[in-house]
Protein backbone atom coordinates (compact mmCIF):
# COMPACT_ATOMS: atom_id res chain seq x y z
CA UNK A 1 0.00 0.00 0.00
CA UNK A 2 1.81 3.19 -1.45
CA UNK A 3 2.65 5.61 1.72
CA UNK A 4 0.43 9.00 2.36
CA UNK A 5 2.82 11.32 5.06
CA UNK A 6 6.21 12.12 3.37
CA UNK A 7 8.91 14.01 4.94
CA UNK A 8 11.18 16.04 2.82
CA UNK A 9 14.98 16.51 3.57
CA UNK A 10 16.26 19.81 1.27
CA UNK A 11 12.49 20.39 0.15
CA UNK A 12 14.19 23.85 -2.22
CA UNK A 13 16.53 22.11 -3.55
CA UNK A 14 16.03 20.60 -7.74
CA UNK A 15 15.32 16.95 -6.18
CA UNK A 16 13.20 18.74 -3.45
CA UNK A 17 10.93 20.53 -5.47
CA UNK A 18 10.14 17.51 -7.94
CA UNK A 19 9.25 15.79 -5.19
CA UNK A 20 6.89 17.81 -4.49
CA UNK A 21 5.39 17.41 -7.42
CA UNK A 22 5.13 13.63 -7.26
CA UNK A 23 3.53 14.58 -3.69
CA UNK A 24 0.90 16.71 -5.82
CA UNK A 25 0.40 14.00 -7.85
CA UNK A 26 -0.25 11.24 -6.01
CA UNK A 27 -2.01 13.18 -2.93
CA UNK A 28 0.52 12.95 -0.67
CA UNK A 29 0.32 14.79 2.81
CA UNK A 30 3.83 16.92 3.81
CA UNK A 31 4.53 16.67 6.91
CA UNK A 32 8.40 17.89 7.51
CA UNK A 33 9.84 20.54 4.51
CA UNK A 34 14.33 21.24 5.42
CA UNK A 35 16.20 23.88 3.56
CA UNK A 36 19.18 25.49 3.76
CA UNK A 37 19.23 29.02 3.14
CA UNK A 38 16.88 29.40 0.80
CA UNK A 39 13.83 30.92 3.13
CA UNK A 40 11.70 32.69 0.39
CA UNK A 41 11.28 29.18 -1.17
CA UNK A 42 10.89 27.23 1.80
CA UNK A 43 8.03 29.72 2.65
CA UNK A 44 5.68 29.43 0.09
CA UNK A 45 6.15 25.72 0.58
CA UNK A 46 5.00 25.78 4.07
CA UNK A 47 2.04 27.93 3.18
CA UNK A 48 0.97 25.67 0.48
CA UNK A 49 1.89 22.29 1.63
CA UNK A 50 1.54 23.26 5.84
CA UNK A 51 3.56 20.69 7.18
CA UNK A 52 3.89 19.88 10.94
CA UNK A 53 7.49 21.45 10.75
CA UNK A 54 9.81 23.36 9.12
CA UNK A 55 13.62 23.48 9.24
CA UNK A 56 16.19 26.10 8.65
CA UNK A 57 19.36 24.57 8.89
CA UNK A 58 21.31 28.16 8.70
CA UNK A 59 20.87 29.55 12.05
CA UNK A 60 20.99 33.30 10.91
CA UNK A 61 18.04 32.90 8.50
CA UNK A 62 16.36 30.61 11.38
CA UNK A 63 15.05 34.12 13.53
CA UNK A 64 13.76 35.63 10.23
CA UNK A 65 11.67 32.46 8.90
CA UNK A 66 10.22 31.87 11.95
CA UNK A 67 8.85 35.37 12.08
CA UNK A 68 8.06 35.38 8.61
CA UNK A 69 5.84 32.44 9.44
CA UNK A 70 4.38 33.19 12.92
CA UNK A 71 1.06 33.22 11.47
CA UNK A 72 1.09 29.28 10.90
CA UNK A 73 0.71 26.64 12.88
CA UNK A 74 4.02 24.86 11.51
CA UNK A 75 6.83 24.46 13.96
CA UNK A 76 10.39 25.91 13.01
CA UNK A 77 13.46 23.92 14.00
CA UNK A 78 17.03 24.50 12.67
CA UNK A 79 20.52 23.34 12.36
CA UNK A 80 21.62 19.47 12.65
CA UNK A 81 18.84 18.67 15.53
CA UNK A 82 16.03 20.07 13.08
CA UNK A 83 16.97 17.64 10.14
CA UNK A 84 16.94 15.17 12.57
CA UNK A 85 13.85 16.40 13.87
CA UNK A 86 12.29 15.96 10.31
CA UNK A 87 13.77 12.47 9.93
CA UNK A 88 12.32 11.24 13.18
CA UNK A 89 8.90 12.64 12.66
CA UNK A 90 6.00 10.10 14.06
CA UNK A 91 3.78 11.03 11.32
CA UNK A 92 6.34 10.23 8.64
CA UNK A 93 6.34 6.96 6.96
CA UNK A 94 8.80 7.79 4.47
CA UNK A 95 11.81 10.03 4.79
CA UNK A 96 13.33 11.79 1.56
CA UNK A 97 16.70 12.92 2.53
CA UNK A 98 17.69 15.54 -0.99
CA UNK A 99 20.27 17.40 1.15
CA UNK A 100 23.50 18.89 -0.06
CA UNK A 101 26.31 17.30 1.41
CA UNK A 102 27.76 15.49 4.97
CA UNK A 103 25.01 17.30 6.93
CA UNK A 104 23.15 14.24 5.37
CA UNK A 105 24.58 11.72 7.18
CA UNK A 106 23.11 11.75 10.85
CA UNK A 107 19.32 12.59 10.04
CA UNK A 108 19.83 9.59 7.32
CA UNK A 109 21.11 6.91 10.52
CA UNK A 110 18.19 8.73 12.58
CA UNK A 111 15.47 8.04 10.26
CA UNK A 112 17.22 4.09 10.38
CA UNK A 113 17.37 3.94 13.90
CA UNK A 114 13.43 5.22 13.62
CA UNK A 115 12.19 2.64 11.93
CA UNK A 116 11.42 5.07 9.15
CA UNK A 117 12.11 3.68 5.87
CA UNK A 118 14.74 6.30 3.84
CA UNK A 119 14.81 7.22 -0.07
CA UNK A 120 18.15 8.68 -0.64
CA UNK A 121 19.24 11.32 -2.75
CA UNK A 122 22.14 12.60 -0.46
CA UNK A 123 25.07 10.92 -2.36
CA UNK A 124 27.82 12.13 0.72
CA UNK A 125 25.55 9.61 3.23
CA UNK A 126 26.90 6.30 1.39
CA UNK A 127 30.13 7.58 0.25
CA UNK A 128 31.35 8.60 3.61
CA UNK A 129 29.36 6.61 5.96
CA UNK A 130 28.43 3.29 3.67
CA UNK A 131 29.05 0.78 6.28
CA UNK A 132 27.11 2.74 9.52
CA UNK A 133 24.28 3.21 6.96
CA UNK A 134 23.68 -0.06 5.90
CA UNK A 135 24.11 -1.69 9.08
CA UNK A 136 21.49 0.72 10.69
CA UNK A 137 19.21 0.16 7.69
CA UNK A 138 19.53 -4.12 8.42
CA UNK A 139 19.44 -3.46 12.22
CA UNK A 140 16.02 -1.60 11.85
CA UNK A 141 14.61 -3.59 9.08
CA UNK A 142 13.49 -0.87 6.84
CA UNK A 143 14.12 -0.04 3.62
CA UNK A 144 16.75 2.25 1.97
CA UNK A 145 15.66 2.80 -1.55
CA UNK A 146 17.96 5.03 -4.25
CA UNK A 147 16.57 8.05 -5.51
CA UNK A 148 19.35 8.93 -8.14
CA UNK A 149 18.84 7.92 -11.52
CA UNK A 150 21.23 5.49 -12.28
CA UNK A 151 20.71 3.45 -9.01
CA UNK A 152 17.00 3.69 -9.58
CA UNK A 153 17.64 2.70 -12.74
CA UNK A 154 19.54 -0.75 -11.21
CA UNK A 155 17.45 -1.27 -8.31
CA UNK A 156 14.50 -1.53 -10.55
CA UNK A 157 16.59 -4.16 -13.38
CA UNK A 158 17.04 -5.59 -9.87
CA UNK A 159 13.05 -6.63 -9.16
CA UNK A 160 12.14 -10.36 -9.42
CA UNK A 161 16.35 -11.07 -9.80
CA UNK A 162 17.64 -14.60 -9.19
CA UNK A 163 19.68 -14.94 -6.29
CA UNK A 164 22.44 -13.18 -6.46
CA UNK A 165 25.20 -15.11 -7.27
CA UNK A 166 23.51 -14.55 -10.95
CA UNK A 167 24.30 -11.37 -10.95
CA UNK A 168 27.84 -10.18 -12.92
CA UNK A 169 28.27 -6.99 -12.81
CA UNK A 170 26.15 -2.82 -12.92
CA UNK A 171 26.83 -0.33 -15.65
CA UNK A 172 26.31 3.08 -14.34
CA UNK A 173 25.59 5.64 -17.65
CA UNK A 174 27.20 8.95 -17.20
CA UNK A 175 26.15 11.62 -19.52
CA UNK A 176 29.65 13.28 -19.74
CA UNK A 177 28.81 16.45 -18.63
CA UNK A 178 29.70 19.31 -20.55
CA UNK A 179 33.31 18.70 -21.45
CA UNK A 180 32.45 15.10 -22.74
CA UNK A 181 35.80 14.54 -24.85
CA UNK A 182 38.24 17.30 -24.14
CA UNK A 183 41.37 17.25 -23.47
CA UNK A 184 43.43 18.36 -20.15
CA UNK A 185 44.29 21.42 -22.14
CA UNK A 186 41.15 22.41 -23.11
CA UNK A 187 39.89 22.13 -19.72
CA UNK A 188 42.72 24.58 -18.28
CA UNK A 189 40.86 27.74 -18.57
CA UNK A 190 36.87 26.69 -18.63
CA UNK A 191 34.44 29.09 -16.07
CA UNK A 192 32.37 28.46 -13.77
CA UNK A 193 29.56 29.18 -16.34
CA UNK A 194 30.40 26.77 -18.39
CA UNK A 195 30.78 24.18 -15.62
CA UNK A 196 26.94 24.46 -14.64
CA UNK A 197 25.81 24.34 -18.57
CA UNK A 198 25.24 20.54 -18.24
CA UNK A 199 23.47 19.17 -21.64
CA UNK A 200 20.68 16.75 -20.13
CA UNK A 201 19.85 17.34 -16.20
CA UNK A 202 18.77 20.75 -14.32
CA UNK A 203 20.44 20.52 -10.81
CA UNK A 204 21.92 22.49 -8.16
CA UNK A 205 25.23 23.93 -8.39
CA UNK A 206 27.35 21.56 -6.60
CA UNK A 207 26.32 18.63 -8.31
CA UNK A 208 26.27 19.97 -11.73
CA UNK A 209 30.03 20.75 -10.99
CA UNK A 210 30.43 17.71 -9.77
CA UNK A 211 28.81 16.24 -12.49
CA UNK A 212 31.36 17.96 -15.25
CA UNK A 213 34.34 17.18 -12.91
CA UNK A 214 32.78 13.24 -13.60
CA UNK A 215 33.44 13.44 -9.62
CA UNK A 216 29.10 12.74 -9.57
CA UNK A 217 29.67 9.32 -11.35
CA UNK A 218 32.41 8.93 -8.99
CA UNK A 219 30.43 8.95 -5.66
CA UNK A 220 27.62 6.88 -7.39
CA UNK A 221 30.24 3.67 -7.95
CA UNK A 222 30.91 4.10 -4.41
CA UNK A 223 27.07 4.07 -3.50
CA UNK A 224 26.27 1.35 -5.56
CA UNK A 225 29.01 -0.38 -3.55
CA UNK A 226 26.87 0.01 -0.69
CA UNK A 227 23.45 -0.14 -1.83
CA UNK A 228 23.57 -3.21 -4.32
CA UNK A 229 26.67 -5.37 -1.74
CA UNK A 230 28.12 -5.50 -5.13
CA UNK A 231 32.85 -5.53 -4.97
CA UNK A 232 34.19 -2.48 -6.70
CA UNK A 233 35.58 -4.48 -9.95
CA UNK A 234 32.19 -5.35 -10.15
CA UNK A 235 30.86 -2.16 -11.01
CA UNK A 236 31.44 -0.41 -14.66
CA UNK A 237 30.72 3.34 -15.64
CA UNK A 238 29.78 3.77 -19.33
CA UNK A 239 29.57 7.27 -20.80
CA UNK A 240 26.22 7.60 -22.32
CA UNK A 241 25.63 11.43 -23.50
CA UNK A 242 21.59 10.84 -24.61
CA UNK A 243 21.18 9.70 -20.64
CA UNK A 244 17.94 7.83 -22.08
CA UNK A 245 19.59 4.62 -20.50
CA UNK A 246 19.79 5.27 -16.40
CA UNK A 247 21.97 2.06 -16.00
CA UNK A 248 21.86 -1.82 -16.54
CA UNK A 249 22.77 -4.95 -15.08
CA UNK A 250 24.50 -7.88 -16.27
CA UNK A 251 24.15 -11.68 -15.49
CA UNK A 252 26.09 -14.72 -15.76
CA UNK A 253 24.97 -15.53 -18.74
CA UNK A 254 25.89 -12.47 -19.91
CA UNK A 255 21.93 -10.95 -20.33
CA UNK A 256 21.87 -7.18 -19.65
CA UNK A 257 18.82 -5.41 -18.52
CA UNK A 258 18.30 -2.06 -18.77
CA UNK A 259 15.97 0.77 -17.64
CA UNK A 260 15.43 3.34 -19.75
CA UNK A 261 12.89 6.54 -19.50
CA UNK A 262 13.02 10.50 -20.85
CA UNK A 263 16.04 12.27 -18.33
CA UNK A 264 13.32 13.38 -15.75
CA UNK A 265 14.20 12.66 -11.92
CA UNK A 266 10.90 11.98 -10.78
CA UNK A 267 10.92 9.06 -12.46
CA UNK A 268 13.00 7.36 -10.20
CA UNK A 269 11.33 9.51 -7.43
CA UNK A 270 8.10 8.28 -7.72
CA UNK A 271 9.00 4.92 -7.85
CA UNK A 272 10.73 5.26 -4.40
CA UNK A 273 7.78 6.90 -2.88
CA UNK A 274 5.33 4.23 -4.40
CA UNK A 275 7.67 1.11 -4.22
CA UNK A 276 6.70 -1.60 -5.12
CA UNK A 277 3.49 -0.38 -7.03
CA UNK A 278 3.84 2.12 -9.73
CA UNK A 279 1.48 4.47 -11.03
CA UNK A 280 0.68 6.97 -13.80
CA UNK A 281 3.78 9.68 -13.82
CA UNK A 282 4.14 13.40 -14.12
CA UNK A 283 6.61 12.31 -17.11
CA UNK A 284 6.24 12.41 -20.90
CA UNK A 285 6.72 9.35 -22.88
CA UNK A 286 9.69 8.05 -24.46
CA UNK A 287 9.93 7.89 -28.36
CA UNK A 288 12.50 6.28 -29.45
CA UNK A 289 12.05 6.89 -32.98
CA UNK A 290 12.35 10.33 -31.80
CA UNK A 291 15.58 10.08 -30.19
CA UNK A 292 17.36 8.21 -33.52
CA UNK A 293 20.39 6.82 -31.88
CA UNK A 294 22.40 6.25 -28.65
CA UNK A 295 25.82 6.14 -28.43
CA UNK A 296 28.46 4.63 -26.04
CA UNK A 297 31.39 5.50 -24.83
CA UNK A 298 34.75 4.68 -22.30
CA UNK A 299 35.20 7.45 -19.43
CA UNK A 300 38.22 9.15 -19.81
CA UNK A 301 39.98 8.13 -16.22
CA UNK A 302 43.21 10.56 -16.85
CA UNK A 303 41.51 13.77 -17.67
CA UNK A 304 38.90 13.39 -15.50
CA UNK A 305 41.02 12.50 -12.00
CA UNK A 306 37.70 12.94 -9.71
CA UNK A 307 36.53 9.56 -11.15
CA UNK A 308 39.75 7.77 -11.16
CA UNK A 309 40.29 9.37 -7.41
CA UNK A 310 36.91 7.41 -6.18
CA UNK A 311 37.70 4.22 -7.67
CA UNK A 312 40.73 4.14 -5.89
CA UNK A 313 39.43 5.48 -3.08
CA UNK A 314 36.52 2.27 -2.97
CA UNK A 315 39.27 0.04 -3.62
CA UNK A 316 41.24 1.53 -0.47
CA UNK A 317 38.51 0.99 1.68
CA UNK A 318 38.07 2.64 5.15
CA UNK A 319 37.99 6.32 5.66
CA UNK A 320 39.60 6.86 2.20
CA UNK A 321 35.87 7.19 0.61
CA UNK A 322 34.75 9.82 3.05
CA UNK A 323 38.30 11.71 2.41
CA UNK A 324 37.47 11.78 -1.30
CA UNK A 325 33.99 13.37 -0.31
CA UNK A 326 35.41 15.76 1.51
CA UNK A 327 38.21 16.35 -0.60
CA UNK A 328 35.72 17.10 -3.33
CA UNK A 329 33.26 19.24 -1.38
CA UNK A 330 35.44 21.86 -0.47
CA UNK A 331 37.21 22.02 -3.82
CA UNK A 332 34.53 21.66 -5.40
CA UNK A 333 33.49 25.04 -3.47
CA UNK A 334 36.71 26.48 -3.80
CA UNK A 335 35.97 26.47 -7.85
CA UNK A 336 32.51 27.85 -7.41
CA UNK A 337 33.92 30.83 -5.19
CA UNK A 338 36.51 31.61 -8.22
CA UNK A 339 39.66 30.43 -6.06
CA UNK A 340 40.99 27.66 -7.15
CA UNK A 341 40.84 26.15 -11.22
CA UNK A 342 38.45 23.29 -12.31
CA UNK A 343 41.54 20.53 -12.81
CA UNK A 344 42.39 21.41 -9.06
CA UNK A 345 39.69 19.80 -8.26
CA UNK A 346 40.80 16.49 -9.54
CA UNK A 347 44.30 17.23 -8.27
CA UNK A 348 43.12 18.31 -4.71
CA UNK A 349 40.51 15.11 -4.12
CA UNK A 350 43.57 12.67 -5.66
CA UNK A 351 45.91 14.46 -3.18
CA UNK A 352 44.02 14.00 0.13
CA UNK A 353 43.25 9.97 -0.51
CA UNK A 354 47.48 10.17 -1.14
CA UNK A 355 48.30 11.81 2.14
CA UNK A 356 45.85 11.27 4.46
CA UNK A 357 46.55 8.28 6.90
CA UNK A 358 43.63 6.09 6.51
CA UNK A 359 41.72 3.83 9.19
CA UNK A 360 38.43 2.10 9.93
CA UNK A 361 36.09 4.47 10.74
CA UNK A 362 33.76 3.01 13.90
CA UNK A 363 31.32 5.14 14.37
CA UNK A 364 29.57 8.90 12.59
CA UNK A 365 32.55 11.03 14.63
CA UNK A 366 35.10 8.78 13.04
CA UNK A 367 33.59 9.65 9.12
CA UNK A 368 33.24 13.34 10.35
CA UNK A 369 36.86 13.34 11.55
CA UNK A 370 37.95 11.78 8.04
CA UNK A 371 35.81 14.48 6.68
CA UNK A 372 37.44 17.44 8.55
CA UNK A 373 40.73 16.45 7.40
CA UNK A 374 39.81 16.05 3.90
CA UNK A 375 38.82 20.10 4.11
CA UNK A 376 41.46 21.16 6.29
CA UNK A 377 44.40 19.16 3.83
CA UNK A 378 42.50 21.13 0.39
CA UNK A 379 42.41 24.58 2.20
CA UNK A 380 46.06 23.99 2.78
CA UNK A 381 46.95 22.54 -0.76
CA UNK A 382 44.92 25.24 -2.68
């Protein structure tokens, strides 16, 4: 029976606000709504949706929202305790966690230890803290189901699956990103501007960086690690610029499966909030005959270090995966704040998984700690 209270982790956010329309669509009742910094959006989403609460995670914009919205019966958290707040919610039967960054982590093994089950569109959760997650997800015996497109795009090749031992190995598509096929060179000099003019997906800032640094594809072999129990060497990244194909599977017998659909995240958005039923979508059809051809192609692992840097990182195991996140967070920053170049990036996330001393990380202060490191070694290096 599909779920009717949803709350919503980074509710202003790209993957925010299509899920709210999937939440329009299928009826759904609102009952947390997060954001940032972004208080003008976050209002007229209270006022329209009226959840129970609402959280400002910046404290200086916390004051002003909750006199903006005195008037309303919705209660105003902020900070780290507010997401977690919104993950813990009775009322919620489903937690969407669409936040930016590390800050995703604890309300994400909250929601676990709440027996709430969690659709995850936070990348930095899995990639730093892959281990805590999915052993609070199989302590609690709930359900962690992917939001992104290529690991919805698995997880549903994945339905009805023989056991697994079948299985041979996931395909992640990448689209490229804008500098699909140039050189080192040629990616000396490119601008923020043309960074965040990505061909098929509209998304925030960060990610759309991330996403031409290849850095994006990156953190999603790492997740699909975690998610799908599936060895590193097991998991393939295939540059695919039409992104009409989200991913595929392969089996022994060499069968590949793959799930295909017009580049529209609520897709896979709506089929975590209605898992395992599906119903009518928001989405356009896809034509084929439209779309003429798709093409195929190897990622280019020496120009584009960020997805060389998390392969090795995976392979490293430990603390080295949370490094590369945030290794990549604050360079990634660093570019979008004009002081550092885009290749830094690369150089700066290869850099800390070099020189940091890795361990096992035992518990959310140990990933944090890797985490702090990985900022304080790029600040130092840039």
């Amino acid at each position: 029976m599909m779920i009717k209270n949803i709350s919503i982790l980074g509710s202003t956010g790209s993957i925010g606000t299509q899920t709210l329309d999937v939440a329009d669509k299928l009826g759904l009742n609102v009952c947390a709504l997060t954001a940032s910094t972004n208080i003008k959006k976050l209002e007229e989403q209270v006022r329209k949706y009226k959840p129970e609460l609402a959280v400002v995670y910046d404290e200086s914009k916390y004051k002003i929202f909750k006199q903006n919205i005195k008037d309303l019966s919705t209660r105003v958290s902020c900070k780290t305790d507010g997401l977690i707040e919104a993950a813990v919610l009775p009322s919620a039967e489903l937690v969407l966690n669409s936040v930016v960054g590390m800050v995703g982590l604890r309300p994400t093994l909250a929601a676990a230890d709440a027996k709430k089950n969690i659709a995850l569109a936070n990348k930095e959760t899995l990639v730093a803290g892959g281990k805590l997650v999915t052993d609070a997800v199989k302590a609690n015996n709930v359900r962690l189901l992917p939001v992104d497109s290529e690991h919805s795009a698995i997880f549903q090749c994945l339905q009805g699956a023989p056991p697994k031992k079948a299985l041979k190995k996931l395909s992640l598509t990448a689209s490229g990103g804008p500098f699909f096929g140039k050189s080192h060179d040629e990616l000396k000099s490119v601008t923020l501007e043309q960074a965040l003019n990505h061909p098929n997906w509209s998304m925030g800032a960060k990610i759309t960086v991330d996403s031409a640094t290849m850095m994006n594809k990156g953190l999603e072999i790492i997740e699909a690690r975690w998610l799908f129990d599936v060895q590193p060497d097991n998991i393939d990244v295939l540059v695919h610029r039409e992104s009409v194909i989200h991913s595929m599977i392969e089996y022994a017998d060499n069968s590949v499966i793959a799930q295909l659909g017009l580049p529209d995240m609520r897709i896979p958005i709506q089929y975590a909030v209605t898992y395992p039923e599906r119903y009518e979508s928001p989405v356009g059809e896809l034509d084929l005959s439209q779309i003429g051809r798709l093409t195929f192609y190897e990622p280019d692992y020496t120009t584009f270090k960020c997805l060389a840097a998390c392969k090795k990182a995976l392979s490293m195991g430990g603390a080295a995966t949370a490094v590369a996140n945030g290794a990549n967070e604050e360079a990634n920053k660093l570019f979008r704040d004009g002081k550092i170049s885009f290749l830094d990036i690369g150089e700066l996330v290869t850099g800390a998984i070099e020189n940091i001393n890795n361990y096992e990380p035992k518990n959310v202060e140990d990933v944090l700690n890797a985490n702090s490191l990985a900022r304080q070694y790029v600040r130092e290096k840039a």
